[in-house]
PDB file of N, CA and C in Angstrom:
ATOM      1  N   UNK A   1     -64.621  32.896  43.163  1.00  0.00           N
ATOM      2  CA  UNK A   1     -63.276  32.444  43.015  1.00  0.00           C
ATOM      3  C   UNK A   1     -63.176  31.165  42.186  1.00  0.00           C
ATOM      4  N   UNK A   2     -64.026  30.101  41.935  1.00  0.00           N
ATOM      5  CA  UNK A   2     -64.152  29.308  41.628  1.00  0.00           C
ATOM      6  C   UNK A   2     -64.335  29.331  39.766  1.00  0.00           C
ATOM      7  N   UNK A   3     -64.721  30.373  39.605  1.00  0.00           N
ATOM      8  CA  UNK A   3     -65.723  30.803  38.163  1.00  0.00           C
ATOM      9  C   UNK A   3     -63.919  31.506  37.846  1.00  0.00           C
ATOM     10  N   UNK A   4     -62.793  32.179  38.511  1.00  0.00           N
ATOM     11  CA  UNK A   4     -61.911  32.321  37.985  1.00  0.00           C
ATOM     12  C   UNK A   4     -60.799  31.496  37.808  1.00  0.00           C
ATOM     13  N   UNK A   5     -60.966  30.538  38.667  1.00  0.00           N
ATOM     14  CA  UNK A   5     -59.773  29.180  38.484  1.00  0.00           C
ATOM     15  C   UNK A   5     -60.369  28.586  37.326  1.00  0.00           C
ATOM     16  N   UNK A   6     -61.514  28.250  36.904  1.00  0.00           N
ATOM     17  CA  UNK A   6     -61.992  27.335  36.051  1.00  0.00           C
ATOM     18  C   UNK A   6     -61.445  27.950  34.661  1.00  0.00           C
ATOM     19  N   UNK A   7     -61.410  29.846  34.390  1.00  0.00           N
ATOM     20  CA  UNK A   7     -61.279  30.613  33.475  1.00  0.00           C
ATOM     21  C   UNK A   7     -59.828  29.969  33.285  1.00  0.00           C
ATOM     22  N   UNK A   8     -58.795  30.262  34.654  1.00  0.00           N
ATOM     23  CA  UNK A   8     -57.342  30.147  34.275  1.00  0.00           C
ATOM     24  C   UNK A   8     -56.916  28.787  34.059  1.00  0.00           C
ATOM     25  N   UNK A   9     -57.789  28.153  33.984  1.00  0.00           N
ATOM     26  CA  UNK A   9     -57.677  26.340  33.767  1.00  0.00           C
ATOM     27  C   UNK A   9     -57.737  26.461  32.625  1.00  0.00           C
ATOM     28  N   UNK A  10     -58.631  27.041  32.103  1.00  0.00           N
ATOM     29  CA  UNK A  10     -59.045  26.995  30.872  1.00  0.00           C
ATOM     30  C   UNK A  10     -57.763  27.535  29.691  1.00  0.00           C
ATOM     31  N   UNK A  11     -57.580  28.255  30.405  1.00  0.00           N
ATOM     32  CA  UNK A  11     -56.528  29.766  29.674  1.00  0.00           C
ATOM     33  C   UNK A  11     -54.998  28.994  29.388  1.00  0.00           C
ATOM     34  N   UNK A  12     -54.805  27.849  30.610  1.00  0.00           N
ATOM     35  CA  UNK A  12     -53.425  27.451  30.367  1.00  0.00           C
ATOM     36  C   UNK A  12     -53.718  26.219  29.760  1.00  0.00           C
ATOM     37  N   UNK A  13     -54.701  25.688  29.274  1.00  0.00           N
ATOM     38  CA  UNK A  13     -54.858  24.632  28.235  1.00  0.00           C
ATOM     39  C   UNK A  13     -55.271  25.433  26.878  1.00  0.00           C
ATOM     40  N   UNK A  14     -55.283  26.364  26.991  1.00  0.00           N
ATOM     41  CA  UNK A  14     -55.290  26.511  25.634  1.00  0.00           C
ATOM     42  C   UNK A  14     -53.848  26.900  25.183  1.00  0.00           C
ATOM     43  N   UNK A  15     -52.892  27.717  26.168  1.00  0.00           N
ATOM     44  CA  UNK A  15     -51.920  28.193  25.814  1.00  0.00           C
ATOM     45  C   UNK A  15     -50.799  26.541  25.817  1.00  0.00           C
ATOM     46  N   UNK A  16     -51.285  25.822  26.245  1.00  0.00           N
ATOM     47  CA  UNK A  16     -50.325  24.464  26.599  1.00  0.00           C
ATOM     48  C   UNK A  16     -50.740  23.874  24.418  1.00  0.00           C
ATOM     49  N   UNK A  17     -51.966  24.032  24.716  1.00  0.00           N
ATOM     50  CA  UNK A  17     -52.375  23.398  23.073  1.00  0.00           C
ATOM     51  C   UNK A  17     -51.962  24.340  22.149  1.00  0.00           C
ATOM     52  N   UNK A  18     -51.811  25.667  22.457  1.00  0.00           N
ATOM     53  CA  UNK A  18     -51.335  26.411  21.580  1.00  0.00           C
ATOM     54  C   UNK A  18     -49.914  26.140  21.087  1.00  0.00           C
ATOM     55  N   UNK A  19     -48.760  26.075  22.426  1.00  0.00           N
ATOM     56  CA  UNK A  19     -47.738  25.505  22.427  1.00  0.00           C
ATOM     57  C   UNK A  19     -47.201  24.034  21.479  1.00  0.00           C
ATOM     58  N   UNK A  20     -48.325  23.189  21.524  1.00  0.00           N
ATOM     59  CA  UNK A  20     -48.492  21.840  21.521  1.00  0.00           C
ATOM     60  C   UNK A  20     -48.408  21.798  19.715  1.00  0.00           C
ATOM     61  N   UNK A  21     -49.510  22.768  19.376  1.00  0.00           N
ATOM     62  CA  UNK A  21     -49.625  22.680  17.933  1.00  0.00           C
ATOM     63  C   UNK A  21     -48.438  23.468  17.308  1.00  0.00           C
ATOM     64  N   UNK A  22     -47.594  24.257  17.921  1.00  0.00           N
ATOM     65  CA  UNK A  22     -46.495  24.947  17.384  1.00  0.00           C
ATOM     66  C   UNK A  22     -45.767  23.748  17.188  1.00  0.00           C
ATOM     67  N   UNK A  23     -45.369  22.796  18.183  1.00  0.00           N
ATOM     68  CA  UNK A  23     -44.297  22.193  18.022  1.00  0.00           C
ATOM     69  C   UNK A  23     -44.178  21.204  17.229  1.00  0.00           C
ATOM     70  N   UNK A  24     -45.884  20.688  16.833  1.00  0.00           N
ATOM     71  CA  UNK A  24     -45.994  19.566  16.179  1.00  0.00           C
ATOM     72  C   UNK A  24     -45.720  20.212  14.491  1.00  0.00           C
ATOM     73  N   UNK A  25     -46.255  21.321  14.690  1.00  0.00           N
ATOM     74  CA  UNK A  25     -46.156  21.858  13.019  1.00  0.00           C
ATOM     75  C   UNK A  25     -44.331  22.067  12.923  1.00  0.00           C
ATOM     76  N   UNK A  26     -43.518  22.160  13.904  1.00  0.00           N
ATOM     77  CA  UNK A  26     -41.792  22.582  13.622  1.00  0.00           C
ATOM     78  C   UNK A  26     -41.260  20.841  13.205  1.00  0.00           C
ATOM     79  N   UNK A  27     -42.008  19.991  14.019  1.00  0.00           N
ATOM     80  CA  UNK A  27     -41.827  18.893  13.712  1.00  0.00           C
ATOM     81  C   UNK A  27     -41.877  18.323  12.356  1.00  0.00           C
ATOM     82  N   UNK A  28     -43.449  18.750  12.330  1.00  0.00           N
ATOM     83  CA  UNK A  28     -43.941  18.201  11.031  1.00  0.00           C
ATOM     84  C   UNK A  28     -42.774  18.599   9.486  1.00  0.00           C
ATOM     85  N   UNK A  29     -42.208  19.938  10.184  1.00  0.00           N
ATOM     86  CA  UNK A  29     -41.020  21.061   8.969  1.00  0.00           C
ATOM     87  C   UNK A  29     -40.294  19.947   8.536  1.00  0.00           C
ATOM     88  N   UNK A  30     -39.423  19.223   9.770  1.00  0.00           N
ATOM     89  CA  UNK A  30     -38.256  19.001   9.911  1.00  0.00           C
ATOM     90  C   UNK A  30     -38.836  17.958   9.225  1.00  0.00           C
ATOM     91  N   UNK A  31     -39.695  17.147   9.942  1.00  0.00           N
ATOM     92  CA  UNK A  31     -39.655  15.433   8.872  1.00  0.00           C
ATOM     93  C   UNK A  31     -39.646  15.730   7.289  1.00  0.00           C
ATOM     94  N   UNK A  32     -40.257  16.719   6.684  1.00  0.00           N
ATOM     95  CA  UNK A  32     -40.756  16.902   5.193  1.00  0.00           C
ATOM     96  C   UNK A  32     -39.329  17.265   5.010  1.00  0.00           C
ATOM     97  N   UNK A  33     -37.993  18.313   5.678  1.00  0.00           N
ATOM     98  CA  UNK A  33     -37.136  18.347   5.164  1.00  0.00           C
ATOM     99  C   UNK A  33     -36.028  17.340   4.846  1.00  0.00           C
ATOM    100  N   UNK A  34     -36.105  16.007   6.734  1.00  0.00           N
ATOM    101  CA  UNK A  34     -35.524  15.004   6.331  1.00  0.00           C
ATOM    102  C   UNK A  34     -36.252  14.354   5.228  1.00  0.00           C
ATOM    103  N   UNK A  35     -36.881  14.218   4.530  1.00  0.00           N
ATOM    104  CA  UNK A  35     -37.730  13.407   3.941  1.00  0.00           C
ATOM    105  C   UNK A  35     -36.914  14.104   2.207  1.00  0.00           C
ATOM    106  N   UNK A  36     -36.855  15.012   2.269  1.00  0.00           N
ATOM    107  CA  UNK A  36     -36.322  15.527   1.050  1.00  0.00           C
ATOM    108  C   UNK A  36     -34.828  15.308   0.578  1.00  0.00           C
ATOM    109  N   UNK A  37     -34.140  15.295   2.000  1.00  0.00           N
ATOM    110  CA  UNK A  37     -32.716  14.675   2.015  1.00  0.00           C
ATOM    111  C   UNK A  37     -32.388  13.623   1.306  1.00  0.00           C
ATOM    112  N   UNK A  38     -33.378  12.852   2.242  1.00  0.00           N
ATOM    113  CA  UNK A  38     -33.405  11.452   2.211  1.00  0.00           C
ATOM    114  C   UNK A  38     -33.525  10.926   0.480  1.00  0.00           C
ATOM    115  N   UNK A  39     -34.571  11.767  -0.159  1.00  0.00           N
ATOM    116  CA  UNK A  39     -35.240  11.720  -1.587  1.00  0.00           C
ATOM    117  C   UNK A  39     -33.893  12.117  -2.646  1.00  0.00           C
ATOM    118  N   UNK A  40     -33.031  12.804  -2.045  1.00  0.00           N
ATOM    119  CA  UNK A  40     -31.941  13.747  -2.961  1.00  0.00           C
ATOM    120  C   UNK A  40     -30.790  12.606  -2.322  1.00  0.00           C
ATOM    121  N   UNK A  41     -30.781  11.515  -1.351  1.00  0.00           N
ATOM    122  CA  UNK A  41     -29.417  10.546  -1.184  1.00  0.00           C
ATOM    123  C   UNK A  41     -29.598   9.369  -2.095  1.00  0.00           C
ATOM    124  N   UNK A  42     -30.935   9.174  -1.883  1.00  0.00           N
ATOM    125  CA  UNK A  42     -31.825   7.994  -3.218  1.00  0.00           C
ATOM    126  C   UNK A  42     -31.192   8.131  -4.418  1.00  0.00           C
ATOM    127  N   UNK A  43     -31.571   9.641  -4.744  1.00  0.00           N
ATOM    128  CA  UNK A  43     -31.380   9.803  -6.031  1.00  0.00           C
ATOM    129  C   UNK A  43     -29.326   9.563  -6.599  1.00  0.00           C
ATOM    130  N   UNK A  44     -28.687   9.776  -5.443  1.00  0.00           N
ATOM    131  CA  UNK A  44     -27.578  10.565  -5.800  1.00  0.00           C
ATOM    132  C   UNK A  44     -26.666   8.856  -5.881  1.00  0.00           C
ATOM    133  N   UNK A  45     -27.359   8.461  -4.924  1.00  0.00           N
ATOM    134  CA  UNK A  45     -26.774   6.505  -4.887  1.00  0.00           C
ATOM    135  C   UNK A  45     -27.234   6.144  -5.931  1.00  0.00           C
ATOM    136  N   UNK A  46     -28.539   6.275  -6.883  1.00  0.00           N
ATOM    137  CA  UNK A  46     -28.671   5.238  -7.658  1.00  0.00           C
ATOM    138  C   UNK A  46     -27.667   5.994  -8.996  1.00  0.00           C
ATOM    139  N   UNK A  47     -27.627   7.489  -8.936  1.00  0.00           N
ATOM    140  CA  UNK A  47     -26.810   7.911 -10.327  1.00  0.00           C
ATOM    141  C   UNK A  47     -25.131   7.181  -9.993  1.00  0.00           C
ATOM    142  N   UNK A  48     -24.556   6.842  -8.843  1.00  0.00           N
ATOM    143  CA  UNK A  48     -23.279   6.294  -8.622  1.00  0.00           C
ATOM    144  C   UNK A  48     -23.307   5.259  -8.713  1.00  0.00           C
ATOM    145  N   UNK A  49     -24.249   4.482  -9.133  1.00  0.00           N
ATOM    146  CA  UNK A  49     -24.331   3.196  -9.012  1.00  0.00           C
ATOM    147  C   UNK A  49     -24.021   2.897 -10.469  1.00  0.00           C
ATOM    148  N   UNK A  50     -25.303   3.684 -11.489  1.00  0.00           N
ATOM    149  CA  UNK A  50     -25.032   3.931 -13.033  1.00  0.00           C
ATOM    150  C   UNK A  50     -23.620   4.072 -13.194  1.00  0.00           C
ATOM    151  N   UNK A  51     -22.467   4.686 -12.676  1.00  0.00           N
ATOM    152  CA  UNK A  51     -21.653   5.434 -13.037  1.00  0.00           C
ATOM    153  C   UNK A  51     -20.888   4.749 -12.871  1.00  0.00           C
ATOM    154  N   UNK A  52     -20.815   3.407 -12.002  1.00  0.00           N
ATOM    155  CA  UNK A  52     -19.945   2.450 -11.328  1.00  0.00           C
ATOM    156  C   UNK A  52     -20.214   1.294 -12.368  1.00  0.00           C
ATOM    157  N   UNK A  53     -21.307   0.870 -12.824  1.00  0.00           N
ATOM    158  CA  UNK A  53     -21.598   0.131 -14.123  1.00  0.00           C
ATOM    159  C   UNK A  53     -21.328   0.418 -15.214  1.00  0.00           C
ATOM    160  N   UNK A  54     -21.316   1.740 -15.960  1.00  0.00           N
ATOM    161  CA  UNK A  54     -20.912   2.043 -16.754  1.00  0.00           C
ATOM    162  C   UNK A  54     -19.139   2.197 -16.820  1.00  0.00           C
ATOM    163  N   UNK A  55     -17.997   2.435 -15.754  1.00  0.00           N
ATOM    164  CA  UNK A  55     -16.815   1.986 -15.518  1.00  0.00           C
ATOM    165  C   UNK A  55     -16.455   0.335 -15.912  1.00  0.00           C
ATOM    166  N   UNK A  56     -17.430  -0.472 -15.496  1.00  0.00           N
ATOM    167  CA  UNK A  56     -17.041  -1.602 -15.727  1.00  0.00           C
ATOM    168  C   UNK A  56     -16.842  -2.331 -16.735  1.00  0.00           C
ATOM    169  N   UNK A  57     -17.912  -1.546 -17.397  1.00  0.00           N
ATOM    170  CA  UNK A  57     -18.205  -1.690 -18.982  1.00  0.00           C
ATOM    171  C   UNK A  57     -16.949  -1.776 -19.721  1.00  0.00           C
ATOM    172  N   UNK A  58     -16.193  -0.089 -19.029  1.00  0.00           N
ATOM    173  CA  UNK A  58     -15.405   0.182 -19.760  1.00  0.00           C
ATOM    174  C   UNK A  58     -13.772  -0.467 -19.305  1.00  0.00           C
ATOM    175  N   UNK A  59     -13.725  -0.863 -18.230  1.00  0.00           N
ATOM    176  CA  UNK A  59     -12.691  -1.661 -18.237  1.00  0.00           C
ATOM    177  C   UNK A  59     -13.025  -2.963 -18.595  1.00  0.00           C
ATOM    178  N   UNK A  60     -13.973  -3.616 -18.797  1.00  0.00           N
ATOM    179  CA  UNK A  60     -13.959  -4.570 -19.519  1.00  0.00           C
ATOM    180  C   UNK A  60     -13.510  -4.861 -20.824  1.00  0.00           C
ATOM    181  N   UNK A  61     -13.976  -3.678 -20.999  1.00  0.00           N
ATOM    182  CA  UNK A  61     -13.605  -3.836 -22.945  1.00  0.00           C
ATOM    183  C   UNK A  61     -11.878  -3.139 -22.845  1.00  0.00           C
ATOM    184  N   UNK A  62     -11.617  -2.981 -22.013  1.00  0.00           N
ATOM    185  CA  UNK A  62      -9.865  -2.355 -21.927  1.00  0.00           C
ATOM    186  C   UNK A  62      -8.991  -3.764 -21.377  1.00  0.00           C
ATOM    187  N   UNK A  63      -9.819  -4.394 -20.366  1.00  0.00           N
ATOM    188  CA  UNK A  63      -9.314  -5.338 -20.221  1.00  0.00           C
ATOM    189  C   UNK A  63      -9.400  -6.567 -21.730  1.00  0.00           C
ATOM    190  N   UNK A  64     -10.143  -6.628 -22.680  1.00  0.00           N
ATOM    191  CA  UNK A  64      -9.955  -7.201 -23.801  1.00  0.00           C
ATOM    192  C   UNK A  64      -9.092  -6.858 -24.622  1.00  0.00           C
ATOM    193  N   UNK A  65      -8.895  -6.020 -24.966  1.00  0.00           N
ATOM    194  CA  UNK A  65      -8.173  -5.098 -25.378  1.00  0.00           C
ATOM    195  C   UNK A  65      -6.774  -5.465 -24.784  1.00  0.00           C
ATOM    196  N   UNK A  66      -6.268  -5.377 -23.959  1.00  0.00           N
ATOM    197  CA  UNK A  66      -4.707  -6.060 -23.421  1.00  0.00           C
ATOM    198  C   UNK A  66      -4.817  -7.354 -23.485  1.00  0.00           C
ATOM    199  N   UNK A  67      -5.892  -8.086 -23.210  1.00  0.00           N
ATOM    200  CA  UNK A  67      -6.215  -9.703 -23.698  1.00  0.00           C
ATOM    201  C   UNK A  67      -5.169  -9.773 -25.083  1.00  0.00           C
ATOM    202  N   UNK A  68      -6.382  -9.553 -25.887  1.00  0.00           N
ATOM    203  CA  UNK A  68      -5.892  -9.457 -27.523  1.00  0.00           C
ATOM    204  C   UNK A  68      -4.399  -9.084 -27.807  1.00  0.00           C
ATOM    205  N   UNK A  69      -3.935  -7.830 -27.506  1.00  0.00           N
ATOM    206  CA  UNK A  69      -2.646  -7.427 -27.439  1.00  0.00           C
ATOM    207  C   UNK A  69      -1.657  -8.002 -26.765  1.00  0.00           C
ATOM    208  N   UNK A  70      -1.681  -8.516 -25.708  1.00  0.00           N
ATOM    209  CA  UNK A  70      -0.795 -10.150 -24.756  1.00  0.00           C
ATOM    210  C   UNK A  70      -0.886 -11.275 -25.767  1.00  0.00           C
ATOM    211  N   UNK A  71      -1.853 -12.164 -26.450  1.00  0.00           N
ATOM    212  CA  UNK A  71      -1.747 -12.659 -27.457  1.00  0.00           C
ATOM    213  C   UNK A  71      -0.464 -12.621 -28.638  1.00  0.00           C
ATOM    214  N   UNK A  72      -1.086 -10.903 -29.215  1.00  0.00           N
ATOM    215  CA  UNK A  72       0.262 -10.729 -30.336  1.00  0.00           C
ATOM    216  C   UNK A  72       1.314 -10.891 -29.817  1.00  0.00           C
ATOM    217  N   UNK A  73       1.739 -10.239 -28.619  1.00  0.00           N
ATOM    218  CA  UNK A  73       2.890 -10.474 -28.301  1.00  0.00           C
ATOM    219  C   UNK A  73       3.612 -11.735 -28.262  1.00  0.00           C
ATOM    220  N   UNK A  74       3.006 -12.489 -27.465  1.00  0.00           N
ATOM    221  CA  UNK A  74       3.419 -13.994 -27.383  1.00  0.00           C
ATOM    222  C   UNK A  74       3.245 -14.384 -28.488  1.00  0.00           C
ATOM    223  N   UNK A  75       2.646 -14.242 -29.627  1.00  0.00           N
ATOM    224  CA  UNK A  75       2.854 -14.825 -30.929  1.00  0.00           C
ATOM    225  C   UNK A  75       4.507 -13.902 -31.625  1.00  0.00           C
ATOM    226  N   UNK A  76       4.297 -12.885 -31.263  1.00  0.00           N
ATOM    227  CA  UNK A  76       5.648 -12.709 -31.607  1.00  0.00           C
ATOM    228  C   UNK A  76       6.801 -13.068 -31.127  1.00  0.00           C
ATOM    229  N   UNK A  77       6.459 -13.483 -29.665  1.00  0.00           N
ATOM    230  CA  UNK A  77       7.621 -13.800 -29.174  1.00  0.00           C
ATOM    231  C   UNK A  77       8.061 -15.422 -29.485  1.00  0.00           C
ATOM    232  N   UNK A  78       7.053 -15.975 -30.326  1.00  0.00           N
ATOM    233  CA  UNK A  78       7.642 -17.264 -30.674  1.00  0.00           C
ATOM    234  C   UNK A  78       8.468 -17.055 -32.001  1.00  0.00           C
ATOM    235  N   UNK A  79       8.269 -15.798 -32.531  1.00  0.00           N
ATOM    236  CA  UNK A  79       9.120 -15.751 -33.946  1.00  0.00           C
ATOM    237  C   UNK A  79      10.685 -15.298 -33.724  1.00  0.00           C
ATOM    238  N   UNK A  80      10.834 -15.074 -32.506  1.00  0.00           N
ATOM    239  CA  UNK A  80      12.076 -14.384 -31.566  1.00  0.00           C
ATOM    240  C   UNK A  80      13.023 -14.073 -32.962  1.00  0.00           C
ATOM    241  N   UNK A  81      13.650 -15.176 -33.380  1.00  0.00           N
ATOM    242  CA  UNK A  81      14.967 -13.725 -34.087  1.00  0.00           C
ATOM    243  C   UNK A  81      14.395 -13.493 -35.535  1.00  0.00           C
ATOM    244  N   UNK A  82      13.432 -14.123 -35.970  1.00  0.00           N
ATOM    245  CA  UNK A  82      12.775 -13.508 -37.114  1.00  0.00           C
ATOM    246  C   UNK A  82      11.949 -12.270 -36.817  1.00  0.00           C
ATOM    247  N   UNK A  83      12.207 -11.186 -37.662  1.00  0.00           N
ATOM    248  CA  UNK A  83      12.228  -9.827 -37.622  1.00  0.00           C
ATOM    249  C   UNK A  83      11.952  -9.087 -36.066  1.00  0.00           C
ATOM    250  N   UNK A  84      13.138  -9.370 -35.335  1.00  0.00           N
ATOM    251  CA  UNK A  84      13.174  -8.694 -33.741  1.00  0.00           C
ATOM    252  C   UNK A  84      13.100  -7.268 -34.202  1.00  0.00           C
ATOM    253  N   UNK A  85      12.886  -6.581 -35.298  1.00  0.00           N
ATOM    254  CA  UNK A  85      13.053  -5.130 -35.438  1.00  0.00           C
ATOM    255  C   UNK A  85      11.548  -4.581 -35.163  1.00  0.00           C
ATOM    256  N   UNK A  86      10.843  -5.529 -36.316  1.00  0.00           N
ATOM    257  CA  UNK A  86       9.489  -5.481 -36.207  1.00  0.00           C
ATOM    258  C   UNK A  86       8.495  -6.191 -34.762  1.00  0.00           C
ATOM    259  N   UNK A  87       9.340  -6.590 -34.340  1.00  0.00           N
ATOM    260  CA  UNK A  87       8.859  -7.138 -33.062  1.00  0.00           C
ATOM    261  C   UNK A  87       8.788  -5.992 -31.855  1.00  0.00           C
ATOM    262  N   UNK A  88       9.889  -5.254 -32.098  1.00  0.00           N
ATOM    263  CA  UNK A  88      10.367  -4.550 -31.395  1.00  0.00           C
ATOM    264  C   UNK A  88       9.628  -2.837 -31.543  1.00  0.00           C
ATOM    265  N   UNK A  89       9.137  -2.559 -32.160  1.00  0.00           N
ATOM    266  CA  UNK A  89       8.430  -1.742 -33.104  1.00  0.00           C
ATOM    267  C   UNK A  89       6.721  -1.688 -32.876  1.00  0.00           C
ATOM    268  N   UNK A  90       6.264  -3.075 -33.166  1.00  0.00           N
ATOM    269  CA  UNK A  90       5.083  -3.311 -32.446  1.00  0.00           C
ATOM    270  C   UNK A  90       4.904  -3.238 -31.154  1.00  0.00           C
ATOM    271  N   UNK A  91       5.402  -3.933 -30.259  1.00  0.00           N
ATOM    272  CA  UNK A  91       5.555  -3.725 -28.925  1.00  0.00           C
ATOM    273  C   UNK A  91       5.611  -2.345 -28.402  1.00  0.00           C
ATOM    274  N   UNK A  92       6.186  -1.396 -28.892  1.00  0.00           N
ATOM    275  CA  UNK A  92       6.341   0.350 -28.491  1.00  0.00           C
ATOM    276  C   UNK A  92       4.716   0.687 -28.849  1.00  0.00           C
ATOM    277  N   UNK A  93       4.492   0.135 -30.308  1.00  0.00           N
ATOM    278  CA  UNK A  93       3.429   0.723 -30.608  1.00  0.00           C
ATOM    279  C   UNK A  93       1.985   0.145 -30.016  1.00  0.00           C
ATOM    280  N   UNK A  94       2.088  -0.784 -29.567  1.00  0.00           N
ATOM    281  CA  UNK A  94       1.177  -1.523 -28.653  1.00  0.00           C
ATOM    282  C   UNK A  94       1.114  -0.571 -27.322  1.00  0.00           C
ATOM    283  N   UNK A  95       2.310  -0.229 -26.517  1.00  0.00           N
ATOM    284  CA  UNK A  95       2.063   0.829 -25.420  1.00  0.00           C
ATOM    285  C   UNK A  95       1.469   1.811 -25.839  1.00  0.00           C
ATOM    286  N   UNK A  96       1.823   2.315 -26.701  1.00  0.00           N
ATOM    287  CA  UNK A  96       1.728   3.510 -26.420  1.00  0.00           C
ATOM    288  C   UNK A  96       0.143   3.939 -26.697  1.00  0.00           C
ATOM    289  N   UNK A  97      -0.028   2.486 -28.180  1.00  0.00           N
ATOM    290  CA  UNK A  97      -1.668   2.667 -28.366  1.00  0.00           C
ATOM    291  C   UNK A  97      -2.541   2.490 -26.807  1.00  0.00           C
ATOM    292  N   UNK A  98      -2.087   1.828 -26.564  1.00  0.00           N
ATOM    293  CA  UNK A  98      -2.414   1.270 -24.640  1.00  0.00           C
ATOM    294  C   UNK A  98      -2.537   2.594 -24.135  1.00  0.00           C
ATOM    295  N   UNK A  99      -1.438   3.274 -23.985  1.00  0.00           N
ATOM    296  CA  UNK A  99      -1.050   4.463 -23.018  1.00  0.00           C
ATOM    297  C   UNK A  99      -2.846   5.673 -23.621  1.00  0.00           C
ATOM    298  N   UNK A 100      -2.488   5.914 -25.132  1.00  0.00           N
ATOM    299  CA  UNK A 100      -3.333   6.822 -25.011  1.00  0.00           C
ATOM    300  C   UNK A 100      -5.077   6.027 -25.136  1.00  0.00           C
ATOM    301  N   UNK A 101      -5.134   5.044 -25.005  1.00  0.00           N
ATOM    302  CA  UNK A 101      -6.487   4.778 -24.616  1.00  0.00           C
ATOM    303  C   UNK A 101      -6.865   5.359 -23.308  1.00  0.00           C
ATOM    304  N   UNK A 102      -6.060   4.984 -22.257  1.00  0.00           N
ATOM    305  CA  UNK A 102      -5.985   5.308 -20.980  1.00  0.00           C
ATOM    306  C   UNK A 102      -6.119   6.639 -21.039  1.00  0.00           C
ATOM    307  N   UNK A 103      -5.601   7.514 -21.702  1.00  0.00           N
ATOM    308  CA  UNK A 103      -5.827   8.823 -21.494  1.00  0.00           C
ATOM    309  C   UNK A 103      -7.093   9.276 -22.156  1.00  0.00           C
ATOM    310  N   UNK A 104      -7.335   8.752 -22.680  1.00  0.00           N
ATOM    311  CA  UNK A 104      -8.802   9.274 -23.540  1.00  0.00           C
ATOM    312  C   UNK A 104      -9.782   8.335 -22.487  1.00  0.00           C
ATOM    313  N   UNK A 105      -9.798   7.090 -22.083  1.00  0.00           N
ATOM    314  CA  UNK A 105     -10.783   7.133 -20.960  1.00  0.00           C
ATOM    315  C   UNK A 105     -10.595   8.068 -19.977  1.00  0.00           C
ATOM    316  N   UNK A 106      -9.859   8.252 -19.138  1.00  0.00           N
ATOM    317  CA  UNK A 106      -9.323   9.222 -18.176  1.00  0.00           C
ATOM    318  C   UNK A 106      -9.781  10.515 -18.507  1.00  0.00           C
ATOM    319  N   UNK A 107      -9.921  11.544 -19.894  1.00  0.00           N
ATOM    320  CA  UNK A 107     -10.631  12.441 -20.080  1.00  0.00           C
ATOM    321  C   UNK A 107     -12.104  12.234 -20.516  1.00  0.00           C
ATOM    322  N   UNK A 108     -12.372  11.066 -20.506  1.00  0.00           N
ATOM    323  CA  UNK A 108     -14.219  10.812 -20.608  1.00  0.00           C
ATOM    324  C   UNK A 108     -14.711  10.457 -19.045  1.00  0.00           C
ATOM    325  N   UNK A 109     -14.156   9.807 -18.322  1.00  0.00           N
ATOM    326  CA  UNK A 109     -14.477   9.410 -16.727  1.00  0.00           C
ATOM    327  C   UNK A 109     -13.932  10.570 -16.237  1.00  0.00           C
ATOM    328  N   UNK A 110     -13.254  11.859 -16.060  1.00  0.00           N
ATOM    329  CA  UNK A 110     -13.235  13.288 -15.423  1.00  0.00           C
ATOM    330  C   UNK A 110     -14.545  13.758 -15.876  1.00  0.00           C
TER     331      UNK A 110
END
């Protein structure tokens, strides 16, 4: 009786290690898959980061751009009733050059 307890001692440590190594290998799955996540959030933050620098860029140079153009204006607006036609004329054409910049960034940042 003794020679068969020792067998079934035996029998449920192997089936316990058998168990043991299943779970460590489902484990082992999961870390390599978090691990790949993790590798593909790296990647996906540093391209938004590019993408957030390269925006700035570009409102920077838009923000110069209305700089410069606030300028003319106030230079025109010191010429007030000398040629208000042409004053008046530039100013439209100042928006609107404005307006479609905005739209042509707006179809390069989509």
């Amino acid at each position: 009786m003794a020679w068969n307890e020792k067998d079934r001692s035996r029998g449920d440590e192997e089936l316990l290690q058998g168990e043991n190594d299943r779970l460590m290998e489902d484990l082992a799955s999961k870390v390599t898959h978090l691990n790949h996540i993790a590798v593909d959030l790296r990647d996906e933050a540093k391209d938004q980061v590019n993408m957030v620098d390269d925006s700035a860029g570009v409102f920077e140079m838009a923000s110069a751009l209305l700089g410069n153009s606030f300028k003319r204006v106030q230079g025109m607006k010191r010429l007030r009733g000398q040629n208000c036609k042409l004053t008046c004329y530039f100013t439209l054409f100042v928006i609107v050059f404005l307006f479609v910049v905005y739209l042509l960034l707006d179809k390069v940042m989509s």
